[in-house]
C-alpha atoms as a PDB file:
ATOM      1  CA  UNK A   1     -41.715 -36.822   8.098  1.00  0.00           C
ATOM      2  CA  UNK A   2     -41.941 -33.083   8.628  1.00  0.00           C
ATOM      3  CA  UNK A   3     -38.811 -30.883   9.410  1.00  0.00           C
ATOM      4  CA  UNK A   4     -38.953 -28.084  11.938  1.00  0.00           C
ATOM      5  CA  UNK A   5     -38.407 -24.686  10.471  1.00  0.00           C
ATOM      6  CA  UNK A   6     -35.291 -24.231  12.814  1.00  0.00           C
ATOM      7  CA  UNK A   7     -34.057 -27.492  11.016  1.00  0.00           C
ATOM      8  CA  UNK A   8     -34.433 -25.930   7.873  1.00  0.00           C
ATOM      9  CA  UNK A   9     -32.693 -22.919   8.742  1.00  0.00           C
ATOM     10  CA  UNK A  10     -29.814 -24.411   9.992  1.00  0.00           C
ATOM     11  CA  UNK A  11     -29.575 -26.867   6.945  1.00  0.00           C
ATOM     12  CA  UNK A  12     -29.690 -24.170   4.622  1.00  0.00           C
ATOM     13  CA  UNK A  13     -26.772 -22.306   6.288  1.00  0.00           C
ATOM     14  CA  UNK A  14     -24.812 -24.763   6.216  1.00  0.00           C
ATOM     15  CA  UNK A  15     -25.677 -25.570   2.436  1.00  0.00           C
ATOM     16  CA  UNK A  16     -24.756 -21.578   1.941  1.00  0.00           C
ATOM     17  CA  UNK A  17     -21.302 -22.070   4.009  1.00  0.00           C
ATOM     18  CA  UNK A  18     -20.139 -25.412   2.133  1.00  0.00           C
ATOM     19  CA  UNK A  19     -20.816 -23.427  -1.048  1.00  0.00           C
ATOM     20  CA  UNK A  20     -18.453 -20.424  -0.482  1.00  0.00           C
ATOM     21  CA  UNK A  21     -16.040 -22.614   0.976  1.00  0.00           C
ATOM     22  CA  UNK A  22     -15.822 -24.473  -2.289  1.00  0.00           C
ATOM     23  CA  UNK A  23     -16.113 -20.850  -4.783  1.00  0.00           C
ATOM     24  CA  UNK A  24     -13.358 -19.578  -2.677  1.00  0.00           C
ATOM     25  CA  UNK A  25     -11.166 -22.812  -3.031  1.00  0.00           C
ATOM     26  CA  UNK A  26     -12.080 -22.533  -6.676  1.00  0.00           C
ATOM     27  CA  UNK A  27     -11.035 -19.028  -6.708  1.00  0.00           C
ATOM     28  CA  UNK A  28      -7.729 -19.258  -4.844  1.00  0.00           C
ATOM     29  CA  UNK A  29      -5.136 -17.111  -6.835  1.00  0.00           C
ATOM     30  CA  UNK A  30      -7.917 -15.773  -8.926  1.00  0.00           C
ATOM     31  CA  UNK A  31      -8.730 -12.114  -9.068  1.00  0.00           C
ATOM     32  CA  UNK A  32     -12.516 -13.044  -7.499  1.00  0.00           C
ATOM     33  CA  UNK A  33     -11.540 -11.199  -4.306  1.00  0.00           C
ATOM     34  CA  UNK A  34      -9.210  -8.725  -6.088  1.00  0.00           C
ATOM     35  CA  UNK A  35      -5.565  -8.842  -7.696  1.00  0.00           C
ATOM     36  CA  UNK A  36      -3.210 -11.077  -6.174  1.00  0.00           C
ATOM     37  CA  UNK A  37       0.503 -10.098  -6.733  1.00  0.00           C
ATOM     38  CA  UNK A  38       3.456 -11.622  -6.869  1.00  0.00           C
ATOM     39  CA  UNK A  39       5.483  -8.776  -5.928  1.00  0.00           C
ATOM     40  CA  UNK A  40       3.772  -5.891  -4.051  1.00  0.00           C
ATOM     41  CA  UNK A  41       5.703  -2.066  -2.495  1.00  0.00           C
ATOM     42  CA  UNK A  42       2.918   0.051  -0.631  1.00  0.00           C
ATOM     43  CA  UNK A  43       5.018   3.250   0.275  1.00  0.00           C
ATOM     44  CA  UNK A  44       3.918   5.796   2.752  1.00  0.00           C
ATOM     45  CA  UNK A  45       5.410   8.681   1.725  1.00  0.00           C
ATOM     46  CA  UNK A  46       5.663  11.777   4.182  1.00  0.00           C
ATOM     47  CA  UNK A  47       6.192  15.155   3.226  1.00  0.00           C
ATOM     48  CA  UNK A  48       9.290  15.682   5.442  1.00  0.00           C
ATOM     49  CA  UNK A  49      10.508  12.585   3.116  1.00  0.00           C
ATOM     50  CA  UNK A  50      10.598  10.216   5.793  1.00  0.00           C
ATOM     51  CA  UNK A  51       8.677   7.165   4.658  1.00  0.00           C
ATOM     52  CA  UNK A  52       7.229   3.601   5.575  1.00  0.00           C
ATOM     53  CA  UNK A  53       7.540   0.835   2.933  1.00  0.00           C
ATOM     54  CA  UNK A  54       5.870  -2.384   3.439  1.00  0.00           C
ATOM     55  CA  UNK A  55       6.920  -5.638   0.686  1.00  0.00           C
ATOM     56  CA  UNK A  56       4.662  -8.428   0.233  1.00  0.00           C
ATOM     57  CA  UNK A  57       6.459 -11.046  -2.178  1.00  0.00           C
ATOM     58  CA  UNK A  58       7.185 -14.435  -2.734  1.00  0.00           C
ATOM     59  CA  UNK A  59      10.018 -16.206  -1.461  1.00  0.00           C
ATOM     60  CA  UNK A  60      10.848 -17.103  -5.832  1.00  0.00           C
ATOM     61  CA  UNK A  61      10.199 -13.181  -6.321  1.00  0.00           C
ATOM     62  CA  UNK A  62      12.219 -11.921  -4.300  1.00  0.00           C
ATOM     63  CA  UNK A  63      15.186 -14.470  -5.457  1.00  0.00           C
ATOM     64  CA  UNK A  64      14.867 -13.596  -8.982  1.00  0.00           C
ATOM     65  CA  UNK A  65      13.487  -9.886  -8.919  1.00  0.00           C
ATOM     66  CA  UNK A  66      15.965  -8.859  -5.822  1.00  0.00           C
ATOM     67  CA  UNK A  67      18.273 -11.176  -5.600  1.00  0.00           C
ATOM     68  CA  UNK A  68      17.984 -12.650  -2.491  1.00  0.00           C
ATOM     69  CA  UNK A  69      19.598 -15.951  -1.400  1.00  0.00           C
ATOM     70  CA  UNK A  70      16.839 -17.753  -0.235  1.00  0.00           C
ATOM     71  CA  UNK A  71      15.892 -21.589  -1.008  1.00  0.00           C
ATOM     72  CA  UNK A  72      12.567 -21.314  -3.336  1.00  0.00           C
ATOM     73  CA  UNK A  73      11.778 -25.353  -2.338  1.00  0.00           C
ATOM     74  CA  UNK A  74       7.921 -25.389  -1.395  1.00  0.00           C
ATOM     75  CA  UNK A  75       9.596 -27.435   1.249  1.00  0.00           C
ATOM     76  CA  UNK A  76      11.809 -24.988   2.886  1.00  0.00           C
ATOM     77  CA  UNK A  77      11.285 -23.223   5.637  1.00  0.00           C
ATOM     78  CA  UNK A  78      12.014 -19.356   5.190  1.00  0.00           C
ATOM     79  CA  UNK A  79      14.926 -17.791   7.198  1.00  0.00           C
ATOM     80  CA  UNK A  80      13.543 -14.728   8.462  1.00  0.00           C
ATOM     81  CA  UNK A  81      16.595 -13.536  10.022  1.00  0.00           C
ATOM     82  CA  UNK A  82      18.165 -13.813   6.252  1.00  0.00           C
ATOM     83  CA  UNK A  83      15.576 -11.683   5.098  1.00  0.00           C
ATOM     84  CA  UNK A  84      15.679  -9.050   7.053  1.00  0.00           C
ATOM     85  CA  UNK A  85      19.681  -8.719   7.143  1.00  0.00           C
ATOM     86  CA  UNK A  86      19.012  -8.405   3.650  1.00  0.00           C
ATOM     87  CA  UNK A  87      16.905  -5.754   4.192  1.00  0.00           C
ATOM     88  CA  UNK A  88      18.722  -3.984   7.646  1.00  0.00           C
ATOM     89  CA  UNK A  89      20.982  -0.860   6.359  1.00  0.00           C
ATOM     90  CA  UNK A  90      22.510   2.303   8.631  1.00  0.00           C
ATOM     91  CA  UNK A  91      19.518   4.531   6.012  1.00  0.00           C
ATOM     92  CA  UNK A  92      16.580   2.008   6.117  1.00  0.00           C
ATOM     93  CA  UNK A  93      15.079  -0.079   9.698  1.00  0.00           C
ATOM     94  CA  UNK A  94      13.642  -3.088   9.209  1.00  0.00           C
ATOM     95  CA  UNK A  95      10.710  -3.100  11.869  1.00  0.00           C
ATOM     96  CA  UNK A  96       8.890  -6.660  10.856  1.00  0.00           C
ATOM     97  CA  UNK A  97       9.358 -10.010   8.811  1.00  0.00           C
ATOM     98  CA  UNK A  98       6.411 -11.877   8.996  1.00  0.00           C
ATOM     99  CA  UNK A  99       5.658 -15.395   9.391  1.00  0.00           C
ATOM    100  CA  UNK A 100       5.363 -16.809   5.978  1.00  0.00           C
ATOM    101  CA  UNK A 101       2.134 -18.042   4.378  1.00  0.00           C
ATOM    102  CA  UNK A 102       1.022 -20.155   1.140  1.00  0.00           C
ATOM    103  CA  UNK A 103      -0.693 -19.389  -1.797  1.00  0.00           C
ATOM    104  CA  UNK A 104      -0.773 -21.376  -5.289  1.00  0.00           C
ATOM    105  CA  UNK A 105       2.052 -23.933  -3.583  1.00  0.00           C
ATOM    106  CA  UNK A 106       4.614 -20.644  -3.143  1.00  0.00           C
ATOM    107  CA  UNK A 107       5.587 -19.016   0.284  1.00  0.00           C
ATOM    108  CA  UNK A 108       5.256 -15.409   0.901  1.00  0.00           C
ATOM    109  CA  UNK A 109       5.840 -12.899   3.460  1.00  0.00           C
ATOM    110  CA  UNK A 110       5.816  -9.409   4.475  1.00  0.00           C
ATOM    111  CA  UNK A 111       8.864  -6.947   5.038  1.00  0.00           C
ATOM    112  CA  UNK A 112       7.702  -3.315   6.599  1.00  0.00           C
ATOM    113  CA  UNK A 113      10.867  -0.919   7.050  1.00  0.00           C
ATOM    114  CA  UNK A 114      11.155   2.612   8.092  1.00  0.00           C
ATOM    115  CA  UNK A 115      13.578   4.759   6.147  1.00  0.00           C
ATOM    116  CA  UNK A 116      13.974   8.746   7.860  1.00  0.00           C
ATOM    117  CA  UNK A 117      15.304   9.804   3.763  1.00  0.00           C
ATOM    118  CA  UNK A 118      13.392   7.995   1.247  1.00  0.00           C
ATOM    119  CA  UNK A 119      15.962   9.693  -1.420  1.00  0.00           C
ATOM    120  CA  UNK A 120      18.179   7.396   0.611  1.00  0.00           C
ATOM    121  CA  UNK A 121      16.484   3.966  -0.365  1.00  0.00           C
ATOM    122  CA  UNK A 122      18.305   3.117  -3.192  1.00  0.00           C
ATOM    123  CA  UNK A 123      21.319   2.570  -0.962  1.00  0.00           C
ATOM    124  CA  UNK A 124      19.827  -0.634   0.431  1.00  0.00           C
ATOM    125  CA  UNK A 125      19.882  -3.826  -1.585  1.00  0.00           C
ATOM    126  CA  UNK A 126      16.386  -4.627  -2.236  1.00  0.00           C
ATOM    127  CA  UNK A 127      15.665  -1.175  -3.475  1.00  0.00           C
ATOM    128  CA  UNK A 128      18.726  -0.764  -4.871  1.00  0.00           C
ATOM    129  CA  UNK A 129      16.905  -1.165  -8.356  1.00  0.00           C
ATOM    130  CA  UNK A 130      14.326   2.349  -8.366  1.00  0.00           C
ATOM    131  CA  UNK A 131      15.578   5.645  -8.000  1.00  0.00           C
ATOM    132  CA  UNK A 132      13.732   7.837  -5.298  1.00  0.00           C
ATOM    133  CA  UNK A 133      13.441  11.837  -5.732  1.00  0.00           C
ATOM    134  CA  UNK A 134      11.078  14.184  -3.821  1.00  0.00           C
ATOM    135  CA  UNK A 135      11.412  18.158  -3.886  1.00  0.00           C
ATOM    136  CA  UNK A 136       9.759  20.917  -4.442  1.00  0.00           C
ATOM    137  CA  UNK A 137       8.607  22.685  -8.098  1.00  0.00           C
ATOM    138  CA  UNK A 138       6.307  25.402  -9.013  1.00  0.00           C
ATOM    139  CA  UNK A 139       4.664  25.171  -5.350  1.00  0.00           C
ATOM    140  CA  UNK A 140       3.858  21.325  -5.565  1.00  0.00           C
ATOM    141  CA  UNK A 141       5.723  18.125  -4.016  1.00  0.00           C
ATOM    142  CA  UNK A 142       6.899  15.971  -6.868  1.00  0.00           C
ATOM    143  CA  UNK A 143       7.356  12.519  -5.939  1.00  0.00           C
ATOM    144  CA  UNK A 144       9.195  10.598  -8.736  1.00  0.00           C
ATOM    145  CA  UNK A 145      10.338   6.593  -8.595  1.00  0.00           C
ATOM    146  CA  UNK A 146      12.070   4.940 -11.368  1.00  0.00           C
ATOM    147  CA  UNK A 147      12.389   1.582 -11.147  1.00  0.00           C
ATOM    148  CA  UNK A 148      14.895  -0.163 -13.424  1.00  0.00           C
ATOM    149  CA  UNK A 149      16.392  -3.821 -13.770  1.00  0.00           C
ATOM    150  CA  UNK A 150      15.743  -7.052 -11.896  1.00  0.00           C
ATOM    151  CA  UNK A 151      18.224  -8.714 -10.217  1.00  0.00           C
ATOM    152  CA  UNK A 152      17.447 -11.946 -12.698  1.00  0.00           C
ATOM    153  CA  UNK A 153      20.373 -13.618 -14.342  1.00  0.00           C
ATOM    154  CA  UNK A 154      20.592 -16.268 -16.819  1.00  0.00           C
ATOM    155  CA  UNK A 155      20.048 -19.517 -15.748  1.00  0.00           C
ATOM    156  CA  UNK A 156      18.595 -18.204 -11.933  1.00  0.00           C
ATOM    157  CA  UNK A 157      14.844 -18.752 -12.737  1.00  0.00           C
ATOM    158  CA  UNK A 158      13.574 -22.037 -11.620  1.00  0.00           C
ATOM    159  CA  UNK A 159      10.228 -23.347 -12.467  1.00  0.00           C
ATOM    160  CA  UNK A 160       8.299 -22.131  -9.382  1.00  0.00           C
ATOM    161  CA  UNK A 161       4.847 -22.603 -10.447  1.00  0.00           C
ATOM    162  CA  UNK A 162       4.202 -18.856 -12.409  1.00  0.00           C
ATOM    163  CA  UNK A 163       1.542 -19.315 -15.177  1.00  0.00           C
ATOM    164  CA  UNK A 164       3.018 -15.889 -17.043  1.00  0.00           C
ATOM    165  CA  UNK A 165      -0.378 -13.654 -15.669  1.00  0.00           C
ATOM    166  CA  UNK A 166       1.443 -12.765 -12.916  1.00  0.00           C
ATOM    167  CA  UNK A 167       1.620  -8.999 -11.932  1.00  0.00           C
ATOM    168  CA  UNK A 168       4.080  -6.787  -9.737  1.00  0.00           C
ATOM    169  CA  UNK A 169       2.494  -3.754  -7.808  1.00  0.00           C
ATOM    170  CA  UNK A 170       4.024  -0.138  -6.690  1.00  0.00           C
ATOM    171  CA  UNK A 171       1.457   1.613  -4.224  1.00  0.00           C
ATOM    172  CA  UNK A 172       1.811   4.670  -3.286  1.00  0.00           C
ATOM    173  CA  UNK A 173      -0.230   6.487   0.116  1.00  0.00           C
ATOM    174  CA  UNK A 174       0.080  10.117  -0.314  1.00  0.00           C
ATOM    175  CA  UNK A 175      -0.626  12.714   2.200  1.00  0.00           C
ATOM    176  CA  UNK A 176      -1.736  15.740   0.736  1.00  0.00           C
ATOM    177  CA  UNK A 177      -4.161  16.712  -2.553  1.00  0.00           C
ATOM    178  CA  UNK A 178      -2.497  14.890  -5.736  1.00  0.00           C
ATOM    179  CA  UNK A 179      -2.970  17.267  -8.511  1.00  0.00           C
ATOM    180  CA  UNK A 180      -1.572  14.909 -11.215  1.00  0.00           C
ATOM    181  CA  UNK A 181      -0.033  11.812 -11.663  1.00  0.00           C
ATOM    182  CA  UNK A 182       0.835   8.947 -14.508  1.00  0.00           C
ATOM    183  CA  UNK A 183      -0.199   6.055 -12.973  1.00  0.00           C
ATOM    184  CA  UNK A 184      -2.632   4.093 -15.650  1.00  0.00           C
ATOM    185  CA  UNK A 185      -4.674   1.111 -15.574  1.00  0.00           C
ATOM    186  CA  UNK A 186      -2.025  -2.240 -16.434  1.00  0.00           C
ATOM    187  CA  UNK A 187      -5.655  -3.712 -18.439  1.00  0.00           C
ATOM    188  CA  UNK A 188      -7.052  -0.448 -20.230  1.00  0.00           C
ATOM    189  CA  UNK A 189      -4.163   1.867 -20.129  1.00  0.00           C
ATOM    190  CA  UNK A 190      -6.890   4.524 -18.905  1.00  0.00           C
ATOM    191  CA  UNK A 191      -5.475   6.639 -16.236  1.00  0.00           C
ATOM    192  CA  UNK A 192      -5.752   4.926 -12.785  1.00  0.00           C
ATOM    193  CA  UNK A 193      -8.440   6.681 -10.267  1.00  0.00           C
ATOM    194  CA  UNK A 194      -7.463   7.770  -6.863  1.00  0.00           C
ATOM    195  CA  UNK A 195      -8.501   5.261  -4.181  1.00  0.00           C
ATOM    196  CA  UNK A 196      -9.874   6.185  -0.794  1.00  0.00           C
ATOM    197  CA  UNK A 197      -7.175   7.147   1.511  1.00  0.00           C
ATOM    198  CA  UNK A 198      -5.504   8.554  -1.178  1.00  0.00           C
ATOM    199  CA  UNK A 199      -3.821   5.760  -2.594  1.00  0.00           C
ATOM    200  CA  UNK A 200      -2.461   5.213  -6.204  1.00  0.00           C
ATOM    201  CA  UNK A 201      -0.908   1.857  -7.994  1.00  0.00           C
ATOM    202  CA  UNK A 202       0.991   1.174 -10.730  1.00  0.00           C
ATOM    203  CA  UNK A 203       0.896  -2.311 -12.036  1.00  0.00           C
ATOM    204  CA  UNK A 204       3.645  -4.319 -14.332  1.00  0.00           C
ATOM    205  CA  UNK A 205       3.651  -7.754 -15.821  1.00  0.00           C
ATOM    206  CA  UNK A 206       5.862  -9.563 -13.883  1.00  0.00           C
ATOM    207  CA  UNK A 207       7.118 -10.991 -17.100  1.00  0.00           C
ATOM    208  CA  UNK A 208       8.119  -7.135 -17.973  1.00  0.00           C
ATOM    209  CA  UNK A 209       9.352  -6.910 -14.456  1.00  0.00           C
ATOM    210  CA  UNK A 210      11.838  -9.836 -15.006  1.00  0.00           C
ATOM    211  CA  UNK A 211      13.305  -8.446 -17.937  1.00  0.00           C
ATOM    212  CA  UNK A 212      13.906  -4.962 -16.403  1.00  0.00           C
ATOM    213  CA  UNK A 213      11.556  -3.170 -18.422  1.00  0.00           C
ATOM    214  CA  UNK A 214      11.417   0.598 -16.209  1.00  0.00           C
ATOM    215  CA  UNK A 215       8.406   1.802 -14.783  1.00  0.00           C
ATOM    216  CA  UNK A 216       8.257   5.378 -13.772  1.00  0.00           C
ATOM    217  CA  UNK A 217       6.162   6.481 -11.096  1.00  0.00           C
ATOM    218  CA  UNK A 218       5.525  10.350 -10.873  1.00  0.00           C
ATOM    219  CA  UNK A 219       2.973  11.973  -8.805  1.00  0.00           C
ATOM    220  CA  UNK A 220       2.664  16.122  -8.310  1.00  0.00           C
ATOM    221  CA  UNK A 221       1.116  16.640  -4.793  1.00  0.00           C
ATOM    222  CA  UNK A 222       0.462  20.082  -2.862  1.00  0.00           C
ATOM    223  CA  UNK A 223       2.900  21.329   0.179  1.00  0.00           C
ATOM    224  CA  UNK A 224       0.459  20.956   2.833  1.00  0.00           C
ATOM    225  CA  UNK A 225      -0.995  17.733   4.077  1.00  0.00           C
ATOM    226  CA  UNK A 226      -4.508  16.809   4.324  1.00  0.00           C
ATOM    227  CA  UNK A 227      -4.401  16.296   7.529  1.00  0.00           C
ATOM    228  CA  UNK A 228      -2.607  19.703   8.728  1.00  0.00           C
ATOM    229  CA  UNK A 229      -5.512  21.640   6.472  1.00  0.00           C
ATOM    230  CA  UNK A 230      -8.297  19.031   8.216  1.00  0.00           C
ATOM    231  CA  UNK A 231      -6.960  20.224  11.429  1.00  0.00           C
ATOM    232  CA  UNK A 232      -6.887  23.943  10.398  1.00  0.00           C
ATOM    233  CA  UNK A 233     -10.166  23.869   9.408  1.00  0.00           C
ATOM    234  CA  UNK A 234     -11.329  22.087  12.673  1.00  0.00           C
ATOM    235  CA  UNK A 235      -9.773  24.700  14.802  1.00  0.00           C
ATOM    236  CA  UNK A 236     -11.286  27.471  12.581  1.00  0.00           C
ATOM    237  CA  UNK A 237     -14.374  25.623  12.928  1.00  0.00           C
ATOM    238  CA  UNK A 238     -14.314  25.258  16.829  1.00  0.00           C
ATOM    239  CA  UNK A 239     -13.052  29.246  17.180  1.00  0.00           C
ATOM    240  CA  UNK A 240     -15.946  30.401  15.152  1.00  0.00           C
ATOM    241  CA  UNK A 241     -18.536  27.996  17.666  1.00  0.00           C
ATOM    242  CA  UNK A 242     -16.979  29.601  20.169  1.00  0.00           C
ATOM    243  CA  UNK A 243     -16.656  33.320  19.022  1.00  0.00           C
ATOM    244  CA  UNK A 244     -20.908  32.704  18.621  1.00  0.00           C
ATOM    245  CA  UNK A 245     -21.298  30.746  21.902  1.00  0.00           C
ATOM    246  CA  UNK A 246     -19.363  33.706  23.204  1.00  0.00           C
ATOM    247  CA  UNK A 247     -22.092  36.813  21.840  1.00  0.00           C
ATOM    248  CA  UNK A 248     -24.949  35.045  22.426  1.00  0.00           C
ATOM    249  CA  UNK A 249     -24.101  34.975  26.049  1.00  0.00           C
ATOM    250  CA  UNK A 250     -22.933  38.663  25.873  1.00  0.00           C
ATOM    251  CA  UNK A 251     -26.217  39.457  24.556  1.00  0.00           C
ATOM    252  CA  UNK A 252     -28.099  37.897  26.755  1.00  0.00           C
ATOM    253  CA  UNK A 253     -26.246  39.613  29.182  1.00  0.00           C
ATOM    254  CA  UNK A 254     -26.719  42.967  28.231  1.00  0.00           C
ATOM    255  CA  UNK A 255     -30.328  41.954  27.494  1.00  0.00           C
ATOM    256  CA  UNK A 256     -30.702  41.013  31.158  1.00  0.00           C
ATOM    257  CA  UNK A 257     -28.763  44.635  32.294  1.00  0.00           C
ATOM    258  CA  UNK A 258     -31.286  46.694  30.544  1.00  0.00           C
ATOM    259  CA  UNK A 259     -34.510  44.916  31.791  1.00  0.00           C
ATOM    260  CA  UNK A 260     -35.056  46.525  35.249  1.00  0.00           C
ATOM    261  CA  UNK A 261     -34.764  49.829  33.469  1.00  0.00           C
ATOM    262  CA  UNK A 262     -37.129  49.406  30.623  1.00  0.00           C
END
C-alpha cells in the first residue's frame, strides 16, 4: 500500500505538533522558554517621575512576601476586588487585576497601577517594603530602589508547592541612555547586559526574598529621553531635506533665468 505524498506531509506535521506539545508539557515551570518567577515588578519609570508598575505574582507570593489576605487553596477562587483594594491608594491607581491563571498547581495574576510620584510608592501597602528615590546629580537621573523585608511571619508560610529554585524579579524600563547601573546576573554575578528597549533586571532567590535580605537597585541615566533626542534628530533630519530640496529648486531657478540670455 503506497501513501500519497500529501498523506505524508500531513502525518508528519502532526508527528512534529504531538511532539512539542509533549516538550512543552515536560517543560512547564522550567526555564526552556525563559525564567519563570514567582514574584515579578516591571517599572516604567518616566523622567518627570511619574511611573507605571505592572506585578505578576502568585496568589502564595503575594500572601507571604506582601502580606495580602488572600486564601492560597489551589481551590479558591481569587477575589479580585480584594486585590486591588489592596493595591488602590489616594498616590497610586490601580488600572487592571487580571483574571487569574495556573502554573505548577498555583494561581497567579497581574496588577498594573499608575502612580503620578513614584517617590510616593512606598506609601501604598504592597510597596510599602522598597524605598523609591529619583533626582538629579552631576547632570544624570539617578534612579535608586531599596527593597527591604517581606511581609512573612512565623508560622504564615504554608506548603504551597515551592521547590526552593524559585526566583523574584525587579525590572526596570528606562527612558533615556543608562550610563551605569548595578544590576548583575543572579547565576554568574557578571554584570547584567542591557536588553532591547532598554530594560534591566535584578533577580533574588525567593528564599533570600522571604527572609528580607535587601536588594538595591541603582541605575544613573542621562536628563533627556531617547525619545525627545530621536525626535530632535528627526526634525533636524527633515529641516536639512528640506533646506536641500529648497536650493536645488532655487538653482534650478536661477539656472532657468539666465538661459535666454546666454
Amino acid at each position: 500500500m503506497r501513501i500519497d505524498g500529501g498523506a505524508r506531509v500531513r502525518a508528519r506535521v502532526a508527528l512534529l505538533a504531538a511532539t512539542l506539545m509533549i516538550v512543552a508539557s515536560a517543560a512547564c515551570g522550567t526555564r526552556l522558554f525563559g525564567k519563570a518567577y514567582e514574584y515579578e515588578e516591571d517599572i516604567y519609570v518616566s523622567l518627570d517621575g511619574s511611573a507605571d508598575i505592572i506585578v505578576n505574582a502568585s496568589v502564595p507570593a503575594l500572601v507571604t512576601l506582601r502580606g495580602l489576605n488572600l486564601n492560597v487553596d489551589r481551590a479558591a477562587s481569587l477575589d479580585r476586588e480584594q486585590v486591588r483594594a489592596a493595591y488602590s491608594s489616594p498616590v497610586c491607581e490601580v488600572t487592571r487585576v487580571s483574571r487569574p491563571w495556573r502554573r505548577q498547581g498555583r494561581q497567579f495574576t497581574q496588577i498594573r497601577a499608575h502612580v503620578p510620584d513614584i517617590r510616593k510608592l512606598s506609601q501604598v501597602a504592597p510597596f510599602a517594603w522598597s524605598t523609591y528615590e529619583l533626582s538629579e546629580k552631576d547632570g544624570l537621573m539617578v534612579y535608586r530602589q531599596t527593597m527591604g523585608a517581606s511581609a512573612l511571619r512565623p508560622g504564615t508560610l504554608q506548603n504551597v508547592g515551592w521547590q526552593g529554585g524559585e526566583l523574584v524579579a525587579v525590572r526596570l524600563h528606562l527612558p533615556s541612555k543608562i550610563m551605569w547601573h548595578n544590576a548583575r546576573d543572579v547565576e554568574t554575578n557578571e554584570p547584567s547586559d542591557i536588553a532591547r528597549g532598554n530594560i534591566l533586571a535584578w533577580e533574588q532567590a525567593l528564599t533570600d526574598r522571604l527572609d528580607g535580605k535587601p536588594l538595591t537597585i541603582e541605575v544613573r541615566m542621562e536628563r533627556q529621553s531617547i525619545l525627545y533626542r530621536t525626535l530632535w534628530l528627526f526634525a533636524g533630519a527633515f529641516a536639512a531635506a528640506v533646506t536641500v530640496i529648497a536650493l536645488l529648486i532655487w538653482w534650478m531657478v536661477a539656472k532657468g533665468a539666465k538661459a535666454p540670455g546666454e
